[in-house]
PDB file of N, CA and C in Angstrom:
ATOM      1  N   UNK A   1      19.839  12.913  35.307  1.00  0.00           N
ATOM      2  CA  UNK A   1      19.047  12.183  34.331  1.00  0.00           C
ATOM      3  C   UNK A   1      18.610  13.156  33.233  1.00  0.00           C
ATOM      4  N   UNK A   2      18.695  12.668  32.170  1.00  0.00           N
ATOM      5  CA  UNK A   2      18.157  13.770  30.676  1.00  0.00           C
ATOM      6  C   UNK A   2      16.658  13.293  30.536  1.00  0.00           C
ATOM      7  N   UNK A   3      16.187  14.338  30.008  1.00  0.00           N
ATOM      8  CA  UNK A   3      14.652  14.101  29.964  1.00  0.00           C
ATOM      9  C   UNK A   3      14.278  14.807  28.297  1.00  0.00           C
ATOM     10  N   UNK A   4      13.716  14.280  27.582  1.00  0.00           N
ATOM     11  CA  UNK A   4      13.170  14.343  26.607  1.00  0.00           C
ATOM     12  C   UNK A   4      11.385  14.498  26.262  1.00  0.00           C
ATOM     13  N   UNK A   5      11.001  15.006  25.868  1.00  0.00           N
ATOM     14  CA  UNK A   5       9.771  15.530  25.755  1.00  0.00           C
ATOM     15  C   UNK A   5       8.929  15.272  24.187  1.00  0.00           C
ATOM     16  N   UNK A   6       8.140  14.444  24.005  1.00  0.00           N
ATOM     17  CA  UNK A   6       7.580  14.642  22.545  1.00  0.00           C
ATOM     18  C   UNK A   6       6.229  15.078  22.871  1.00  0.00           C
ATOM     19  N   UNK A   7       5.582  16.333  22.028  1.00  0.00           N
ATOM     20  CA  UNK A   7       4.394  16.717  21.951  1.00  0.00           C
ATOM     21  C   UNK A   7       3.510  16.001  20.441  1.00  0.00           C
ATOM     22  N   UNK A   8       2.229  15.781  20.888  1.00  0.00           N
ATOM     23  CA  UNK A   8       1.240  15.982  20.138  1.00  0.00           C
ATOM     24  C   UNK A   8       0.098  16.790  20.053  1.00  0.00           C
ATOM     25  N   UNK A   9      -0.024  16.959  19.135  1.00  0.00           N
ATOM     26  CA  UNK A   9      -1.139  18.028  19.219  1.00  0.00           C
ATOM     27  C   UNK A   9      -2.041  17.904  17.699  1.00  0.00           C
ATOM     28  N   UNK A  10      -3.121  17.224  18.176  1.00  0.00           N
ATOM     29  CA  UNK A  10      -4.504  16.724  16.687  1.00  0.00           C
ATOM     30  C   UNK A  10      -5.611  18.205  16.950  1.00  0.00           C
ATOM     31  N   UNK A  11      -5.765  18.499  15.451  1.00  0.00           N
ATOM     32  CA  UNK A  11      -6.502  19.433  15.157  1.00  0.00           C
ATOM     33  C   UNK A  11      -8.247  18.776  14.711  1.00  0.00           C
ATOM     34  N   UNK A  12      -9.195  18.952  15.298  1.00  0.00           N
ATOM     35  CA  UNK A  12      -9.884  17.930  14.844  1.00  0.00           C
ATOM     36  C   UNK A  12     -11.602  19.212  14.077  1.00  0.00           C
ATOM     37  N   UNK A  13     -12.587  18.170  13.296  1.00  0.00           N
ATOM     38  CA  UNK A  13     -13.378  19.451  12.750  1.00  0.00           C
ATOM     39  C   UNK A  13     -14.474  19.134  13.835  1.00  0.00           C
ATOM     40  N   UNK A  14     -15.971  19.340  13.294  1.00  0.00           N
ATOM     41  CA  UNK A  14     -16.818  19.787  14.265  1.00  0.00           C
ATOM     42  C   UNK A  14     -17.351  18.271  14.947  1.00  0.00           C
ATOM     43  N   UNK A  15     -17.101  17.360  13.745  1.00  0.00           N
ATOM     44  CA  UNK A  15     -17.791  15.933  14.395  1.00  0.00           C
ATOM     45  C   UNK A  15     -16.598  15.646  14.816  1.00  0.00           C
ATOM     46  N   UNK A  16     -15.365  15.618  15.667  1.00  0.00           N
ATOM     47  CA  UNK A  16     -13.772  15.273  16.284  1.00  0.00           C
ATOM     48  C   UNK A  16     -13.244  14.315  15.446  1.00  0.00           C
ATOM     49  N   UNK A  17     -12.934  14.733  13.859  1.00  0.00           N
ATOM     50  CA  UNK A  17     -11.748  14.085  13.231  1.00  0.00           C
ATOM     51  C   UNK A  17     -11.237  14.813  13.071  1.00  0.00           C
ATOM     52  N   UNK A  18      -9.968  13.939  13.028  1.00  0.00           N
ATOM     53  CA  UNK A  18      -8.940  14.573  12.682  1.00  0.00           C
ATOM     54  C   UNK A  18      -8.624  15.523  11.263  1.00  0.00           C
ATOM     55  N   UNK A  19      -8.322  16.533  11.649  1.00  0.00           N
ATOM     56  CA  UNK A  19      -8.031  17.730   9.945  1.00  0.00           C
ATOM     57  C   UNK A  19      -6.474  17.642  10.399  1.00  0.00           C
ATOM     58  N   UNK A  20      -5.765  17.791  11.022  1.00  0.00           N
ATOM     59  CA  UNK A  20      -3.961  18.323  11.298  1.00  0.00           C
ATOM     60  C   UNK A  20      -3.748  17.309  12.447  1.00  0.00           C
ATOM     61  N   UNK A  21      -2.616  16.949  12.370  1.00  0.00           N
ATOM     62  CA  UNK A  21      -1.641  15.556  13.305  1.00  0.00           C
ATOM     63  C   UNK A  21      -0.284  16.687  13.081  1.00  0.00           C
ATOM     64  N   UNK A  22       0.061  17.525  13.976  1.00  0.00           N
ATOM     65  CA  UNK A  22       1.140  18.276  14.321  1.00  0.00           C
ATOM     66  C   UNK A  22       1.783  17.221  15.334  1.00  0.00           C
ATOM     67  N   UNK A  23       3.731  17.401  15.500  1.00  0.00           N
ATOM     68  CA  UNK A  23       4.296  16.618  16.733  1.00  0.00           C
ATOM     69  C   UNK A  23       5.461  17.505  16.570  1.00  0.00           C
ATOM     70  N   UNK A  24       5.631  17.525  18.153  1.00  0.00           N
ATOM     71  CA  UNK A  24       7.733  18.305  17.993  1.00  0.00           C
ATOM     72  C   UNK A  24       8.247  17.630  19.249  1.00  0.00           C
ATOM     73  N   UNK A  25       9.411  17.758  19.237  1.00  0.00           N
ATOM     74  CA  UNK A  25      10.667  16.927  20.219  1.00  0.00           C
ATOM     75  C   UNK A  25      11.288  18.066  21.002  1.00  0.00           C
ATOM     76  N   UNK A  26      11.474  17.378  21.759  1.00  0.00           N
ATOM     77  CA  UNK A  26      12.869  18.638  22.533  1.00  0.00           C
ATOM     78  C   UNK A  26      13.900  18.130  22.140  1.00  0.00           C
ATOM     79  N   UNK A  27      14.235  16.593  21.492  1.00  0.00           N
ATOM     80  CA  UNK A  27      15.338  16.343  20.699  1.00  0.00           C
ATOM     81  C   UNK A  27      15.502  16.378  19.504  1.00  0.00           C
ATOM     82  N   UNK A  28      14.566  16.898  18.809  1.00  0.00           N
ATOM     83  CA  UNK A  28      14.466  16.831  17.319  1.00  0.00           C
ATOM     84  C   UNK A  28      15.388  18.142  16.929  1.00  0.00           C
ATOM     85  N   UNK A  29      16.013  18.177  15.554  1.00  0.00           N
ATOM     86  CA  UNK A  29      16.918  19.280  14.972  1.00  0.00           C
ATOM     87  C   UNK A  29      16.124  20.482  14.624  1.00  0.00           C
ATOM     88  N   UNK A  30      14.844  19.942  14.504  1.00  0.00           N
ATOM     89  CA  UNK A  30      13.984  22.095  14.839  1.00  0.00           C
ATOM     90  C   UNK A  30      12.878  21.796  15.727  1.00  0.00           C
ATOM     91  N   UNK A  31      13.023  22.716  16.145  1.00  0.00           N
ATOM     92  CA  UNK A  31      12.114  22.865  16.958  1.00  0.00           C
ATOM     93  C   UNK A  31      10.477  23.151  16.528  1.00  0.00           C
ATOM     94  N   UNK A  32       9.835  23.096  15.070  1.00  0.00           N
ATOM     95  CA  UNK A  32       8.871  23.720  14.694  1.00  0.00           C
ATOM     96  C   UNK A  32       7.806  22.327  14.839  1.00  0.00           C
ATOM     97  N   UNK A  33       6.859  22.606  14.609  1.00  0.00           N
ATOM     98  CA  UNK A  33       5.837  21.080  14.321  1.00  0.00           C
ATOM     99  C   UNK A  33       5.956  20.803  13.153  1.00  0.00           C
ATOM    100  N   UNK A  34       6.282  19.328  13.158  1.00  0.00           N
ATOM    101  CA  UNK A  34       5.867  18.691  11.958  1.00  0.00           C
ATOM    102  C   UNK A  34       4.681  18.199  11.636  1.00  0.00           C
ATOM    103  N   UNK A  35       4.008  18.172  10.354  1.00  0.00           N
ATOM    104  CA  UNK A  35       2.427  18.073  10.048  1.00  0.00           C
ATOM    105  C   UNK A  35       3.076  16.419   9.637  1.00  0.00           C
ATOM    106  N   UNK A  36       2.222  15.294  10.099  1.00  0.00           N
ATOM    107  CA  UNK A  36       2.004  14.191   9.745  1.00  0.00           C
ATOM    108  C   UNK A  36       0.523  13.754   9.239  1.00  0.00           C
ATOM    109  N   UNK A  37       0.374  12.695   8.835  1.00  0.00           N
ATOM    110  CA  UNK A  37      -1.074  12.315   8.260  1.00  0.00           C
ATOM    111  C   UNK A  37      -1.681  11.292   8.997  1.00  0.00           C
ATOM    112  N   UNK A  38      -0.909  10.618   9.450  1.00  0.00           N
ATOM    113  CA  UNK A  38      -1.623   9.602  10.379  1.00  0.00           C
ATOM    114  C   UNK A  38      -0.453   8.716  11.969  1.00  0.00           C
ATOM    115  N   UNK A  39      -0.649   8.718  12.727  1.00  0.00           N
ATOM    116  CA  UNK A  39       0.444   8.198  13.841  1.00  0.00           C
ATOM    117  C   UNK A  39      -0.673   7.130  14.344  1.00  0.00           C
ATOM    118  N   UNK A  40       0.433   6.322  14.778  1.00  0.00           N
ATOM    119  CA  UNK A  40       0.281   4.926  16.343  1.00  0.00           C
ATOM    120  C   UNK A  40       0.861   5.189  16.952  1.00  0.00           C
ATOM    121  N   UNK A  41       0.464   4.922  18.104  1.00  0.00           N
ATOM    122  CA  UNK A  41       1.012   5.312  19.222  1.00  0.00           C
ATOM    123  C   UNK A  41       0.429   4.265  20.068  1.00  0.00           C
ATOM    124  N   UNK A  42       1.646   3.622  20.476  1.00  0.00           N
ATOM    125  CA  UNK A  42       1.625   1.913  21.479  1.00  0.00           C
ATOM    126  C   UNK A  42       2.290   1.980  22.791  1.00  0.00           C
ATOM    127  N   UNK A  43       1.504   1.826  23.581  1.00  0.00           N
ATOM    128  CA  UNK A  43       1.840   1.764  25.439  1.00  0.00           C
ATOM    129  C   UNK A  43       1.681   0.605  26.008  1.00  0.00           C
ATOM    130  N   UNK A  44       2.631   0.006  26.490  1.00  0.00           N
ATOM    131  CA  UNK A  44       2.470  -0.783  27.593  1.00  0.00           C
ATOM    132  C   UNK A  44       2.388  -0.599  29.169  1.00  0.00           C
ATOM    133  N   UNK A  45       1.123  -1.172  29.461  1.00  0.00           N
ATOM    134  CA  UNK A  45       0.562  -0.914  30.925  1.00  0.00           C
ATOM    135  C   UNK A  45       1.557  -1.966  31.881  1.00  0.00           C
ATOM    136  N   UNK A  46       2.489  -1.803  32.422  1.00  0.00           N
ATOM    137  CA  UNK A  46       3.078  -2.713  33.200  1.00  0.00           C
ATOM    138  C   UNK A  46       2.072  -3.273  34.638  1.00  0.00           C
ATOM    139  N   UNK A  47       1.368  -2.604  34.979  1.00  0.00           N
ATOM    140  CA  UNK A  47       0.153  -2.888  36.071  1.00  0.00           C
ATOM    141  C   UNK A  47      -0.820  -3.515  35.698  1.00  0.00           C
ATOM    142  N   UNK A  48      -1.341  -3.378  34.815  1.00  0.00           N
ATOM    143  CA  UNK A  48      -2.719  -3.852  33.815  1.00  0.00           C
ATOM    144  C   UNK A  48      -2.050  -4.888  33.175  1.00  0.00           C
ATOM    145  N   UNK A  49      -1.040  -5.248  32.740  1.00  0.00           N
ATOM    146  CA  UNK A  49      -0.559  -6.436  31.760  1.00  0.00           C
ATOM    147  C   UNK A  49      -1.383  -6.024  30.577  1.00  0.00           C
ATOM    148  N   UNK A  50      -1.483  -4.895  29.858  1.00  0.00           N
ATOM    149  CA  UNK A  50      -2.309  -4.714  28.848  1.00  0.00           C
ATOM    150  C   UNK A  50      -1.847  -3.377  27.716  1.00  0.00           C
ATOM    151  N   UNK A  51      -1.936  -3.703  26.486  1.00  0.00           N
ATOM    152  CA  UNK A  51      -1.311  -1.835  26.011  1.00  0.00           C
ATOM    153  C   UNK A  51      -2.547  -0.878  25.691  1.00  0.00           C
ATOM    154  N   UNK A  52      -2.088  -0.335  25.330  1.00  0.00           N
ATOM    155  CA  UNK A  52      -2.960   1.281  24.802  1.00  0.00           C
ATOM    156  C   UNK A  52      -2.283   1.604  24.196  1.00  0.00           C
ATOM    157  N   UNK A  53      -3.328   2.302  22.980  1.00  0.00           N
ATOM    158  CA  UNK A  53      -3.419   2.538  21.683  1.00  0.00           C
ATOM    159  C   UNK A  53      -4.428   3.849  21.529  1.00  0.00           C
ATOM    160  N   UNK A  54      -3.397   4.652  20.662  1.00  0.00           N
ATOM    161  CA  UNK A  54      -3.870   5.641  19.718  1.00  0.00           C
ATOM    162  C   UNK A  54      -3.699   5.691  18.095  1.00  0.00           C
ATOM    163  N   UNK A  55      -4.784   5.344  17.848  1.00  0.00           N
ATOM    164  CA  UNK A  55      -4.328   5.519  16.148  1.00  0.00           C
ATOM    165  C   UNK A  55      -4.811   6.432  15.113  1.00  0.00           C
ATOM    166  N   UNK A  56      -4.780   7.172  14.947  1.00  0.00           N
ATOM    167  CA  UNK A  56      -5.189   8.623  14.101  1.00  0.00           C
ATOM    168  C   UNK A  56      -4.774   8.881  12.986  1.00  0.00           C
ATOM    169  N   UNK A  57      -5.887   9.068  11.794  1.00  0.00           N
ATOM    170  CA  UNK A  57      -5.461   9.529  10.685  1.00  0.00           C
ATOM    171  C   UNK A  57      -6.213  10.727   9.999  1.00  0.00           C
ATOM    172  N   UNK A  58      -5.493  11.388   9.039  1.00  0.00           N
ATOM    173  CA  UNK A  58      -6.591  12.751   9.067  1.00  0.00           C
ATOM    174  C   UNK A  58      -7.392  12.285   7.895  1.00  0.00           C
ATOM    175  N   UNK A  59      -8.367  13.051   7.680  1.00  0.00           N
ATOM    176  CA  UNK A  59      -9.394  12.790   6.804  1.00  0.00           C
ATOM    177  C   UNK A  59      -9.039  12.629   5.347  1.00  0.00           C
ATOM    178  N   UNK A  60      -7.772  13.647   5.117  1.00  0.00           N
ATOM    179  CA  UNK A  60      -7.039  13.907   3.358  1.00  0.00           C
ATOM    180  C   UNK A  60      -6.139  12.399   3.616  1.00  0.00           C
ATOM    181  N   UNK A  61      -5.851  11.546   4.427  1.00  0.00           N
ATOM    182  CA  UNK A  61      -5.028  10.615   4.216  1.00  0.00           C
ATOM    183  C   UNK A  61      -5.028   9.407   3.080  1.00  0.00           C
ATOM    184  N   UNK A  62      -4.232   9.535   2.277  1.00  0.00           N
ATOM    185  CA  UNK A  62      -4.667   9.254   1.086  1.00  0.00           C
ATOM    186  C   UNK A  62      -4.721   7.599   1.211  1.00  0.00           C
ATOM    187  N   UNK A  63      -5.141   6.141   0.733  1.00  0.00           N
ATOM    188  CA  UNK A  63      -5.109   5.207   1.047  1.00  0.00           C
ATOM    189  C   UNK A  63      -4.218   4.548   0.839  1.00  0.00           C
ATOM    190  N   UNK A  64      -3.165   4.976  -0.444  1.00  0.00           N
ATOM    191  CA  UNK A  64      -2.412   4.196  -0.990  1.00  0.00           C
ATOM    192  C   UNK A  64      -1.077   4.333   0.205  1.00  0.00           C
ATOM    193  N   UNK A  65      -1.249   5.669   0.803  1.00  0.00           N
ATOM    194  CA  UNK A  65       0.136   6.416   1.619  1.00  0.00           C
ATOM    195  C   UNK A  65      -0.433   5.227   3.305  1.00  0.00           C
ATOM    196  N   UNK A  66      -1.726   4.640   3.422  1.00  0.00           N
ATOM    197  CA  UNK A  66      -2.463   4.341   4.370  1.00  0.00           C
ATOM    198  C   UNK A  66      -1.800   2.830   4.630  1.00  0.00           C
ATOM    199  N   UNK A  67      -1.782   2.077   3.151  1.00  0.00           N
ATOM    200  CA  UNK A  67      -1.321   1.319   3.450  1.00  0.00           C
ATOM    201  C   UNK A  67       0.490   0.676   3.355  1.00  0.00           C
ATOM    202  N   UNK A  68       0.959   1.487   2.950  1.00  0.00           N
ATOM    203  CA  UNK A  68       2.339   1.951   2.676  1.00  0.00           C
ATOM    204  C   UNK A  68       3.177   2.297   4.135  1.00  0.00           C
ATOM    205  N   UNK A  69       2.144   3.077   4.692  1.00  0.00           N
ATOM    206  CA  UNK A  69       2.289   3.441   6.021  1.00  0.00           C
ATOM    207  C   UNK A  69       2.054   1.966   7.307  1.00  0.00           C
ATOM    208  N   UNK A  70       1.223   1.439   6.982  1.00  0.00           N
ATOM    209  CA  UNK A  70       1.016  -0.251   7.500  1.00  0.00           C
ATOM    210  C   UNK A  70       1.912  -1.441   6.747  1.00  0.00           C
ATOM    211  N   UNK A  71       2.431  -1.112   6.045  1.00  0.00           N
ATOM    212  CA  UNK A  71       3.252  -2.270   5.284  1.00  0.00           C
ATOM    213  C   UNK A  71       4.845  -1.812   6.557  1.00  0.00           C
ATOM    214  N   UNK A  72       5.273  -0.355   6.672  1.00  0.00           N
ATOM    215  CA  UNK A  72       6.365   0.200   7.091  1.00  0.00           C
ATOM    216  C   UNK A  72       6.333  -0.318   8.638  1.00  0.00           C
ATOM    217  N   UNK A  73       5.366   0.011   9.369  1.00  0.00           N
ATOM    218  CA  UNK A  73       4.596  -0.168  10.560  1.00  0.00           C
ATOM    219  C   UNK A  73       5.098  -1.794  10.909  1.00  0.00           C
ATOM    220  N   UNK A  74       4.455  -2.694   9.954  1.00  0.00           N
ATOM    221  CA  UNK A  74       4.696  -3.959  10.775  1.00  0.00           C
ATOM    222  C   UNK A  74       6.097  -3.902  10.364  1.00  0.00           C
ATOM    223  N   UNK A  75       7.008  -3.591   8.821  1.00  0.00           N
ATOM    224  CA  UNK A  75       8.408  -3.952   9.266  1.00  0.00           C
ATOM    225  C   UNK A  75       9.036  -3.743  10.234  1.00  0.00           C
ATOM    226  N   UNK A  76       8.858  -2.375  11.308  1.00  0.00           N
ATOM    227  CA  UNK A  76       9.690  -1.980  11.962  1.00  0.00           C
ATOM    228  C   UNK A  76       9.678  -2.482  13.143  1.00  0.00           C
ATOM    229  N   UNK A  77       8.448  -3.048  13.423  1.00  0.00           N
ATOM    230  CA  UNK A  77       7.581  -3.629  14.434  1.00  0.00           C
ATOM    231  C   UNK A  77       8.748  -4.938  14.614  1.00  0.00           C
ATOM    232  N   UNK A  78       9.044  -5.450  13.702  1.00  0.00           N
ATOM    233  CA  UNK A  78       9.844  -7.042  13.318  1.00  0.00           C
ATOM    234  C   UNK A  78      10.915  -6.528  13.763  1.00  0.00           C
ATOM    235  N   UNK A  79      11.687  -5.147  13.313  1.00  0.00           N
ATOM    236  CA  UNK A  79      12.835  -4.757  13.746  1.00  0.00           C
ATOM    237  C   UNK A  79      12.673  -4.554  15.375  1.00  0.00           C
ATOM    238  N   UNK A  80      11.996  -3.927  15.570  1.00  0.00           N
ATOM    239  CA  UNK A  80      11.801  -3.609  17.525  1.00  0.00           C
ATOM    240  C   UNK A  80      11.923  -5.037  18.005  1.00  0.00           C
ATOM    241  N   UNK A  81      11.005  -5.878  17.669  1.00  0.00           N
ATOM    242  CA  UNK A  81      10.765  -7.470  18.323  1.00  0.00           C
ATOM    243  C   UNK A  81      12.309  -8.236  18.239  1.00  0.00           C
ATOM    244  N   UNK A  82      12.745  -8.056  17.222  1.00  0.00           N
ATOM    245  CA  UNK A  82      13.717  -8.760  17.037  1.00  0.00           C
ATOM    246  C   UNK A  82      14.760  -8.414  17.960  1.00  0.00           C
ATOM    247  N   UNK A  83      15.140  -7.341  18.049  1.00  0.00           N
ATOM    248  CA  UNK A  83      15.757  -6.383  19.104  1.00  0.00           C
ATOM    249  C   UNK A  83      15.768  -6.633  20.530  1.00  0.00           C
ATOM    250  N   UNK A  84      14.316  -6.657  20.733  1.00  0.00           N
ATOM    251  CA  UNK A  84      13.918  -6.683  21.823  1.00  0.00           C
ATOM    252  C   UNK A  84      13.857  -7.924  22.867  1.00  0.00           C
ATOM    253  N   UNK A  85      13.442  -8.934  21.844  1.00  0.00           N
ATOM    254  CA  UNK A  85      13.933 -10.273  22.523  1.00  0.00           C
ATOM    255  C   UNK A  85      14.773 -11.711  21.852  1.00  0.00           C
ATOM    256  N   UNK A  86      15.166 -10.931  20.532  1.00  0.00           N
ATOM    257  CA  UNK A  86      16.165 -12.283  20.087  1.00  0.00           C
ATOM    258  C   UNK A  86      15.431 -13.006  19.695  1.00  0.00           C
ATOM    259  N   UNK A  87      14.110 -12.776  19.212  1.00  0.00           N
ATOM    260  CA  UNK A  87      12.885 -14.253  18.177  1.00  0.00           C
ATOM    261  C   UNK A  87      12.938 -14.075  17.039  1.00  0.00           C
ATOM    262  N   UNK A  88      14.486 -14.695  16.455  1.00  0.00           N
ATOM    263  CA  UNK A  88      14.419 -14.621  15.015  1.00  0.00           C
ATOM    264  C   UNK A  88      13.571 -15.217  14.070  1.00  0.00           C
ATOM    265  N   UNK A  89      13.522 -16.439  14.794  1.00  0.00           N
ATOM    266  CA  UNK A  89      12.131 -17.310  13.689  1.00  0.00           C
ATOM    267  C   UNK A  89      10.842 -16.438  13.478  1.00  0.00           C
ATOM    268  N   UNK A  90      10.362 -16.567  14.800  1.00  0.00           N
ATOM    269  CA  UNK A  90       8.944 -15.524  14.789  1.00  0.00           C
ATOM    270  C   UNK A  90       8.936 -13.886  13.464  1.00  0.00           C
ATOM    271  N   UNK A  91      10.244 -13.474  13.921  1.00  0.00           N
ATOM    272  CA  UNK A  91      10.723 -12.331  13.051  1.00  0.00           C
ATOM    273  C   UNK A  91      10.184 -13.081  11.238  1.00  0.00           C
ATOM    274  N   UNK A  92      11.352 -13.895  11.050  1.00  0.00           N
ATOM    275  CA  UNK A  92      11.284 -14.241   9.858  1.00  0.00           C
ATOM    276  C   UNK A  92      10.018 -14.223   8.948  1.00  0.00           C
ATOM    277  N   UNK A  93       8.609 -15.033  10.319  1.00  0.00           N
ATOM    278  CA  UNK A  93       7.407 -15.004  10.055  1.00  0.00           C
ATOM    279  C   UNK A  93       6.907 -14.296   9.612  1.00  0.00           C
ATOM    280  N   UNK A  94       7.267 -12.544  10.434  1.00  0.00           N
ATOM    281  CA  UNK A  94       6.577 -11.408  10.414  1.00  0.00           C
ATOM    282  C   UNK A  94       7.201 -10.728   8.905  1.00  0.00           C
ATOM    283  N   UNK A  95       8.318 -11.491   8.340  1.00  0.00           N
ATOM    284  CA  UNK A  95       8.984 -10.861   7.310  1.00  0.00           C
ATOM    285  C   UNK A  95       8.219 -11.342   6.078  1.00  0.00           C
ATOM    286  N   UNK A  96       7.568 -12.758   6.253  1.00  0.00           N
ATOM    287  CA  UNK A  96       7.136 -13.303   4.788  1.00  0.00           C
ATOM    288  C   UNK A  96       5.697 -12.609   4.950  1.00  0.00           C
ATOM    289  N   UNK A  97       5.071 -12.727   6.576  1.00  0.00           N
ATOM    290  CA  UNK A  97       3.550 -12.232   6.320  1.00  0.00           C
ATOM    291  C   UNK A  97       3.842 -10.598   5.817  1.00  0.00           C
ATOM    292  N   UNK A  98       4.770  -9.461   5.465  1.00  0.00           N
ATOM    293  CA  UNK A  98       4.963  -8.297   5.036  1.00  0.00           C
ATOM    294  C   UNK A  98       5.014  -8.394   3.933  1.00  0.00           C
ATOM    295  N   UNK A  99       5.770  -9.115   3.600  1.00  0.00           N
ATOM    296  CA  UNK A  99       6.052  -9.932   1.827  1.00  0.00           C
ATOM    297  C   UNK A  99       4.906  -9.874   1.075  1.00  0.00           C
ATOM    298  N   UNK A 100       3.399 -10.648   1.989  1.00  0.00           N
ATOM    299  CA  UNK A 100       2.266 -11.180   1.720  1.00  0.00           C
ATOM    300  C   UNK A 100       1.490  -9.619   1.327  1.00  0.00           C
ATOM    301  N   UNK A 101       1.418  -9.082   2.628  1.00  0.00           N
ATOM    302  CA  UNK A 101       0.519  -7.906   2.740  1.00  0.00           C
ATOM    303  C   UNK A 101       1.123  -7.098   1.735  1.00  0.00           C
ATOM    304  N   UNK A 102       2.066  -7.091   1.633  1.00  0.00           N
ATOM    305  CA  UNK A 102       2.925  -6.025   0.271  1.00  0.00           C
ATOM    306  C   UNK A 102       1.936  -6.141  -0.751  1.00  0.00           C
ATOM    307  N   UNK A 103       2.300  -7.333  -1.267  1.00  0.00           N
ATOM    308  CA  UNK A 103       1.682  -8.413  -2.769  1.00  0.00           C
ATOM    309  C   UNK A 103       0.388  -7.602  -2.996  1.00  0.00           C
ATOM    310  N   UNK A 104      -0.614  -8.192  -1.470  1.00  0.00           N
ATOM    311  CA  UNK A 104      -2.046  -8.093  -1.833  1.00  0.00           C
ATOM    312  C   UNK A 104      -2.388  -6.698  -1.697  1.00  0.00           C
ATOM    313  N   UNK A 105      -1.338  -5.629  -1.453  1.00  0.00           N
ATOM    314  CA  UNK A 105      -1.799  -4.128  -1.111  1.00  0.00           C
ATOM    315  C   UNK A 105      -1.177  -3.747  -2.605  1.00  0.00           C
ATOM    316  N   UNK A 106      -0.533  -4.409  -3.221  1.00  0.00           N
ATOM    317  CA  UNK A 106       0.665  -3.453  -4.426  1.00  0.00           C
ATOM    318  C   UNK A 106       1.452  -2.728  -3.878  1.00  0.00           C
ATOM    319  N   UNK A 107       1.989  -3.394  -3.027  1.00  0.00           N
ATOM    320  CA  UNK A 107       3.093  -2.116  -2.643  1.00  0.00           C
ATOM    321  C   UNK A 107       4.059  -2.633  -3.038  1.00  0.00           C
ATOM    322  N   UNK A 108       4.972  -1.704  -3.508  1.00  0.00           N
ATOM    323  CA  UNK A 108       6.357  -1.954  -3.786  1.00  0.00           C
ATOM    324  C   UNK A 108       7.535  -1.861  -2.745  1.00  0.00           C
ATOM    325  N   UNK A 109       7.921  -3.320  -2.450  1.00  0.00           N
ATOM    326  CA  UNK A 109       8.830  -2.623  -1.261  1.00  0.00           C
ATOM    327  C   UNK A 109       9.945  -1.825  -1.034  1.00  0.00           C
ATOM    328  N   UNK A 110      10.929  -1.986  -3.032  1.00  0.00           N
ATOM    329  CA  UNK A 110      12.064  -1.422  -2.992  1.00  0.00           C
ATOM    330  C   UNK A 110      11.726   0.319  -2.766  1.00  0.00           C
ATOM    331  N   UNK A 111      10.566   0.737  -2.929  1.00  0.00           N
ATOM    332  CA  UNK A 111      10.072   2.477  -2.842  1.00  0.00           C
ATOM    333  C   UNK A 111       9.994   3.140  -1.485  1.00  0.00           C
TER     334      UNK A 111
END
């Protein structure tokens, strides 16, 4: 069996926010940390019937990158679901409510 490894590692200041969101792979093409600005991180409890959630952003995270970063988030989310169980309609849903949130955030989606 192959085993793969992702690290995190949050740098936080004296009241515990986040200043640095470092992550590295044992499959990634370098091995160094990459500095990110904000991650989710989604678990499903198969015992609990319930998920867990980490969501972290650092303090410099700028808002416009905040919600750009949540516009990307639910698309891919539509891509996993769709994937995952074949609910194209539901999908479609999740495609116009992105459409929506785009609009009312200004985001541009072709960027």
């Amino acid at each position: 069996m192959r085993q793969a490894e992702i690290k995190i590692t949050v740098e936080l200041d004296d009241q515990n926010m986040p200043e640095n969101i470092l992550w590295e792979s044992t499959d990634a093409e370098t091995k160094d940390q990459v500095p990110v600005k904000s991650m989710i991180l989604a678990l499903w409890d198969h015992n609990y019937k319930n998920s867990m959630r980490i969501d972290l952003w650092t303090k410099d995270m700028p808002v416009d990158e905040m919600k750009r970063f949540f516009y990307e988030t639910l698309q891919t989310m539509g891509d996993s679901f769709l994937k995952a169980t074949g609910e194209e309609n539901i999908v479609e849903d999740l495609r116009d409510y992105c459409a929506h949130f785009a609009d009312k955030m200004g985001i541009d989606p072709r960027k």
